[in-house]
N, C-alpha and C. Protein backbone atom coordinates (compact mmCIF):
# COMPACT_ATOMS: atom_id res chain seq x y z
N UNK A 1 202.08 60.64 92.81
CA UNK A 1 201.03 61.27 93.56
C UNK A 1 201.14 60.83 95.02
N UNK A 2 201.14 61.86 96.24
CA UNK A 2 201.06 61.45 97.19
C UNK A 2 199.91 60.94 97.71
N UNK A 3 200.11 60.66 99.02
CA UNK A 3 198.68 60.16 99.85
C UNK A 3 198.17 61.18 100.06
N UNK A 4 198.30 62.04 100.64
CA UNK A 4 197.58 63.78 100.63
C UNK A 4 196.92 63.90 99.62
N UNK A 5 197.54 63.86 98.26
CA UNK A 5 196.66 64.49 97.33
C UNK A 5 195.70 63.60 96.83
N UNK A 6 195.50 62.18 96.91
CA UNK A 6 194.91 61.19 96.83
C UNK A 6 193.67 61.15 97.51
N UNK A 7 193.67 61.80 98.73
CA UNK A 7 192.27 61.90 100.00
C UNK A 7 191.75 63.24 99.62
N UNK A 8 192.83 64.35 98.75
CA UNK A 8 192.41 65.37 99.24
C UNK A 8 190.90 65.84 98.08
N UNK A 9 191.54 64.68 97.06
CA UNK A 9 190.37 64.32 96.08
C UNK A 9 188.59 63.74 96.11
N UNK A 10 188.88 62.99 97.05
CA UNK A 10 188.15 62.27 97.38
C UNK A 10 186.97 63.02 98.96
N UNK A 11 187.93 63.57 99.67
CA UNK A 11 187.57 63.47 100.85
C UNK A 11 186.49 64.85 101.21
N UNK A 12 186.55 66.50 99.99
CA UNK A 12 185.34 67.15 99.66
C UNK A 12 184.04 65.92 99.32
N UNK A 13 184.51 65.08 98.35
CA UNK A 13 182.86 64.62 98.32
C UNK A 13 182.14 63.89 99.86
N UNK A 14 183.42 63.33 100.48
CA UNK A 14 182.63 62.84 101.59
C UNK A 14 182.21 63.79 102.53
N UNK A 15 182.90 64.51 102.75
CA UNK A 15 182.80 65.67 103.52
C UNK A 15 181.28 66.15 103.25
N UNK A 16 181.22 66.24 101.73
CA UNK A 16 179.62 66.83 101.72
C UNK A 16 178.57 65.91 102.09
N UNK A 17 178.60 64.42 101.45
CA UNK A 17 177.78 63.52 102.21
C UNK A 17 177.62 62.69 103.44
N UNK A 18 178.42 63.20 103.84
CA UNK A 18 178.66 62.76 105.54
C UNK A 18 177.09 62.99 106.48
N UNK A 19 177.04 64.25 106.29
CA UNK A 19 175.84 65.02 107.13
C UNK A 19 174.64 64.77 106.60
N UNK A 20 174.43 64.37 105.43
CA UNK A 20 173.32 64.29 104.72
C UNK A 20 173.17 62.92 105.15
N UNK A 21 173.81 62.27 105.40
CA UNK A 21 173.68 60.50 105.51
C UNK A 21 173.76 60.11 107.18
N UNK A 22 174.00 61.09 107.81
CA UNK A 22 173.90 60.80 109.33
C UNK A 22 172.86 61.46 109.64
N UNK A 23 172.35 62.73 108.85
CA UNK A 23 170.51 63.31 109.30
C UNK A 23 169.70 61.44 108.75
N UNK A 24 169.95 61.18 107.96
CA UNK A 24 168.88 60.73 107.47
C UNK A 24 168.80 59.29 108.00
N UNK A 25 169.83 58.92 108.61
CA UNK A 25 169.83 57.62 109.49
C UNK A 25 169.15 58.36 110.61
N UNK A 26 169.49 59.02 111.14
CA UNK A 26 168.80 59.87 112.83
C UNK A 26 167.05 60.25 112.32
N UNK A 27 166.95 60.85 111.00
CA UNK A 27 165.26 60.62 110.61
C UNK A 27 165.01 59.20 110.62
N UNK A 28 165.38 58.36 109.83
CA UNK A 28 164.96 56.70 110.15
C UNK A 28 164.77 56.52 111.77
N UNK A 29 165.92 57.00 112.14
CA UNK A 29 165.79 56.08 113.91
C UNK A 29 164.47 56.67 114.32
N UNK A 30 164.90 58.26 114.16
CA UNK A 30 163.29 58.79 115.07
C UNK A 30 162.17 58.41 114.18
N UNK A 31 161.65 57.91 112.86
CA UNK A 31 160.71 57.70 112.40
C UNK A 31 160.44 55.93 113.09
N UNK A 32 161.44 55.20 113.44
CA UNK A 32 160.91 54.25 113.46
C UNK A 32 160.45 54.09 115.24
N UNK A 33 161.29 54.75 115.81
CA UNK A 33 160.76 54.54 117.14
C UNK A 33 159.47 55.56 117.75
N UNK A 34 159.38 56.50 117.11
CA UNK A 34 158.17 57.65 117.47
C UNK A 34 156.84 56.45 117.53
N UNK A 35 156.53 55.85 116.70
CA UNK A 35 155.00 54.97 116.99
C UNK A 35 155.05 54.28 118.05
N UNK A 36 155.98 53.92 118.46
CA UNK A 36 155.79 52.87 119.72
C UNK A 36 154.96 53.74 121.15
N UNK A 37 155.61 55.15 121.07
CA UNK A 37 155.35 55.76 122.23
C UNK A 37 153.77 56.62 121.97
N UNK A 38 153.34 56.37 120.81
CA UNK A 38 151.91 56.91 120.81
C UNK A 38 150.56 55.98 120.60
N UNK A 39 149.75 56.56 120.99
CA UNK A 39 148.63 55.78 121.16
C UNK A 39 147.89 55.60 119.49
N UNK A 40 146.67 54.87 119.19
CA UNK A 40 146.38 54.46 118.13
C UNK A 40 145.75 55.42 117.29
N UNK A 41 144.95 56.44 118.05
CA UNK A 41 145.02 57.96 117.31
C UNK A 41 145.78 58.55 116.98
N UNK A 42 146.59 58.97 117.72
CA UNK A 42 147.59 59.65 117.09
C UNK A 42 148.62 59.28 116.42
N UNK A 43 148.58 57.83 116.37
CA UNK A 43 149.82 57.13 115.17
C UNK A 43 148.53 57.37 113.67
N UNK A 44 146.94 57.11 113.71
CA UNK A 44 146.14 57.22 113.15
C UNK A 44 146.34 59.11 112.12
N UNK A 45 146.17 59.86 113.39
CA UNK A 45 146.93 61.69 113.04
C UNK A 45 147.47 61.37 112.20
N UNK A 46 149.62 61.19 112.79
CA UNK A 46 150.37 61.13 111.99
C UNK A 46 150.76 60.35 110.67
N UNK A 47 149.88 59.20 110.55
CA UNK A 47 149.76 58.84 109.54
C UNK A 47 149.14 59.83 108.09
N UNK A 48 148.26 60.08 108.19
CA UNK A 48 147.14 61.03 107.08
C UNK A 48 148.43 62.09 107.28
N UNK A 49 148.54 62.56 108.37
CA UNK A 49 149.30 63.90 108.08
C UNK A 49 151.13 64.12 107.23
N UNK A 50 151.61 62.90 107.59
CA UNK A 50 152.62 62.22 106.36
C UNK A 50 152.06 62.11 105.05
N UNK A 51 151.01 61.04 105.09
CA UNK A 51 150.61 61.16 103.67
C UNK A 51 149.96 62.15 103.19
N UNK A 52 149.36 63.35 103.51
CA UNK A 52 148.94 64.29 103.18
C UNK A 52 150.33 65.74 102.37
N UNK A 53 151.27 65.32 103.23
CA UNK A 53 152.79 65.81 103.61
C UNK A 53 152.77 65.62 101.91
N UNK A 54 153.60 64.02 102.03
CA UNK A 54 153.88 63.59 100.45
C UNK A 54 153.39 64.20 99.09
N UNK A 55 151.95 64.08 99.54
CA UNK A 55 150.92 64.41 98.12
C UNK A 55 151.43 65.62 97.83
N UNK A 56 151.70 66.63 98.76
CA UNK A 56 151.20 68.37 98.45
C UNK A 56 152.89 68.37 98.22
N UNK A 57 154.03 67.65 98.77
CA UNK A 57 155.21 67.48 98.25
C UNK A 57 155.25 67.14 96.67
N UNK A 58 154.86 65.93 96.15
CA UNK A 58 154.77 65.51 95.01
C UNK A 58 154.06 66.56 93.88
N UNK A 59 152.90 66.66 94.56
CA UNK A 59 152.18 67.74 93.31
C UNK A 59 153.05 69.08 93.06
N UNK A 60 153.50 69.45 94.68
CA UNK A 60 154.16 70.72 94.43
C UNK A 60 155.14 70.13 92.81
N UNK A 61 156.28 69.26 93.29
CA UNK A 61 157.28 69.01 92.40
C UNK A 61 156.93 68.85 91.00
N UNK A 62 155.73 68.19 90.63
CA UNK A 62 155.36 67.88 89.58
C UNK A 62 154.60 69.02 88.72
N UNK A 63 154.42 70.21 89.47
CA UNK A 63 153.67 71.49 89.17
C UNK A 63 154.91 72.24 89.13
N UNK A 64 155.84 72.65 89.36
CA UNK A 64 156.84 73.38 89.12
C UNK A 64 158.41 72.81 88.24
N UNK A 65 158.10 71.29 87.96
CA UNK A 65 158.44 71.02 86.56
C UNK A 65 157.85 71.26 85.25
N UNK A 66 156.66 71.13 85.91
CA UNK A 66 155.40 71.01 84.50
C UNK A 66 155.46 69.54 83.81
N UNK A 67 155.78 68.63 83.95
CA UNK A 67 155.78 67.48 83.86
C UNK A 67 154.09 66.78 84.51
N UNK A 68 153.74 67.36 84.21
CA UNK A 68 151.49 67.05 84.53
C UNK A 68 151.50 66.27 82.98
N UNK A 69 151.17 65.29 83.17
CA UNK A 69 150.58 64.26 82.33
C UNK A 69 149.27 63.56 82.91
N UNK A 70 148.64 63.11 82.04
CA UNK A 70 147.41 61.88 82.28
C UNK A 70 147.98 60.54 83.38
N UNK A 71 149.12 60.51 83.19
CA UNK A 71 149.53 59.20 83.96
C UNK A 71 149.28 59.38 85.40
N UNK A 72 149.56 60.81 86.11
CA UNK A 72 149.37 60.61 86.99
C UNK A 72 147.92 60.50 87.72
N UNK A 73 146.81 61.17 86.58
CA UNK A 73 145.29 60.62 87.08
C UNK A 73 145.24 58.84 86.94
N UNK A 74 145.93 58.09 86.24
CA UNK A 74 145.72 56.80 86.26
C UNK A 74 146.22 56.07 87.25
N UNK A 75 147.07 56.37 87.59
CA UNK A 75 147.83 55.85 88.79
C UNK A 75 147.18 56.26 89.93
N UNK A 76 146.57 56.84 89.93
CA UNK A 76 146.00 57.58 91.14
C UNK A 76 144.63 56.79 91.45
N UNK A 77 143.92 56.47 90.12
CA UNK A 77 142.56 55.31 89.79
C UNK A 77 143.14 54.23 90.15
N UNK A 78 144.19 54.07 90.04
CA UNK A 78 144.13 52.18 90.03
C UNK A 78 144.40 52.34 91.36
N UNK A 79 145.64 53.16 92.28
CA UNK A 79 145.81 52.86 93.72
C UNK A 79 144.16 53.03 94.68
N UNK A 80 143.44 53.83 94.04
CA UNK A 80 142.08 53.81 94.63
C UNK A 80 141.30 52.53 94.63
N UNK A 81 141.28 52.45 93.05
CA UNK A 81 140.45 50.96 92.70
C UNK A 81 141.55 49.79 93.72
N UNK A 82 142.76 49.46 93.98
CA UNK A 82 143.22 48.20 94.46
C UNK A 82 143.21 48.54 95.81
N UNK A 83 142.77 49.79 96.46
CA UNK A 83 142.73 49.96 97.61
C UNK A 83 141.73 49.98 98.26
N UNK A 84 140.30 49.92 97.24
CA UNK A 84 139.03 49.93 97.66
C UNK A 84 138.65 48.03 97.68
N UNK A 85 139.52 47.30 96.62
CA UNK A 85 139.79 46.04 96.26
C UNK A 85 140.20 45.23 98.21
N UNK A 86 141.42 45.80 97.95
CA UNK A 86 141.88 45.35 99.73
C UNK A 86 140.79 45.81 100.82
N UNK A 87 140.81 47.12 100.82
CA UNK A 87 139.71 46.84 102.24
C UNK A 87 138.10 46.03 102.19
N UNK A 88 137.61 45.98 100.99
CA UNK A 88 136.60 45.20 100.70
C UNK A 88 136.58 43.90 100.94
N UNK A 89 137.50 43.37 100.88
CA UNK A 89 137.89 41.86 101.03
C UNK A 89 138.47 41.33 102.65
N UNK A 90 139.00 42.55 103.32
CA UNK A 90 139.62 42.36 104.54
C UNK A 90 138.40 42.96 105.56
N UNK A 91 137.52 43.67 105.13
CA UNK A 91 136.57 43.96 105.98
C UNK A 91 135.24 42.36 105.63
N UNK A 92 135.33 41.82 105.16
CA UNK A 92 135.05 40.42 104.98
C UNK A 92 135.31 39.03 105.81
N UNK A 93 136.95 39.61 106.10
CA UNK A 93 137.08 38.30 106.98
C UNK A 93 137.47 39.01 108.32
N UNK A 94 136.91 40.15 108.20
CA UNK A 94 136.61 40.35 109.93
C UNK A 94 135.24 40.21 110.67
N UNK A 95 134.68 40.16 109.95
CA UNK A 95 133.23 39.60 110.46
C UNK A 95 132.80 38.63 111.21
């Protein structure tokens, strides 16, 4: 087997993940430097509006598998309950 045919194996798969893996480093960079340049509202905005993003992402996915189980109302209780847990306790020692 030559060296040609050796890369030529290999080098479609990189070829396809090449671009997918240099968008998504360039989303990291711009996700991590975008907060610096905004003020505390609008990092406040884009926050809810990401996580708002996710949810209607997730449900979509989980509604067009059909994969809806009970688990995901429980999981959903406890991140409420340990999240009502944290700010209860941290709005405590800001006083």
């Amino acid at each position: 087997m030559s060296a040609e045919a050796a890369t030529s194996t290999t080098t479609p798969s990189a070829r396809r993940w090449l671009p997918v893996a240099v968008a998504g480093l360039v989303l990291a960079a711009i996700l991590i430097a975008v907060p610096h340049g905004l003020t505390f509202s609008q990092q406040e905005i884009l926050f809810f509006l990401v996580l708002n993003v996710l949810m209607v992402v997730s449900y979509r996915l989980v509604t067009l598998t059909g994969e809806w189980s009970l688990i995901h109302v429980v999981m959903q209780g406890v991140g409420a309950y340990a999240a009502a847990l944290f700010a209860r306790s941290w709005a405590c020692r800001c006083r």
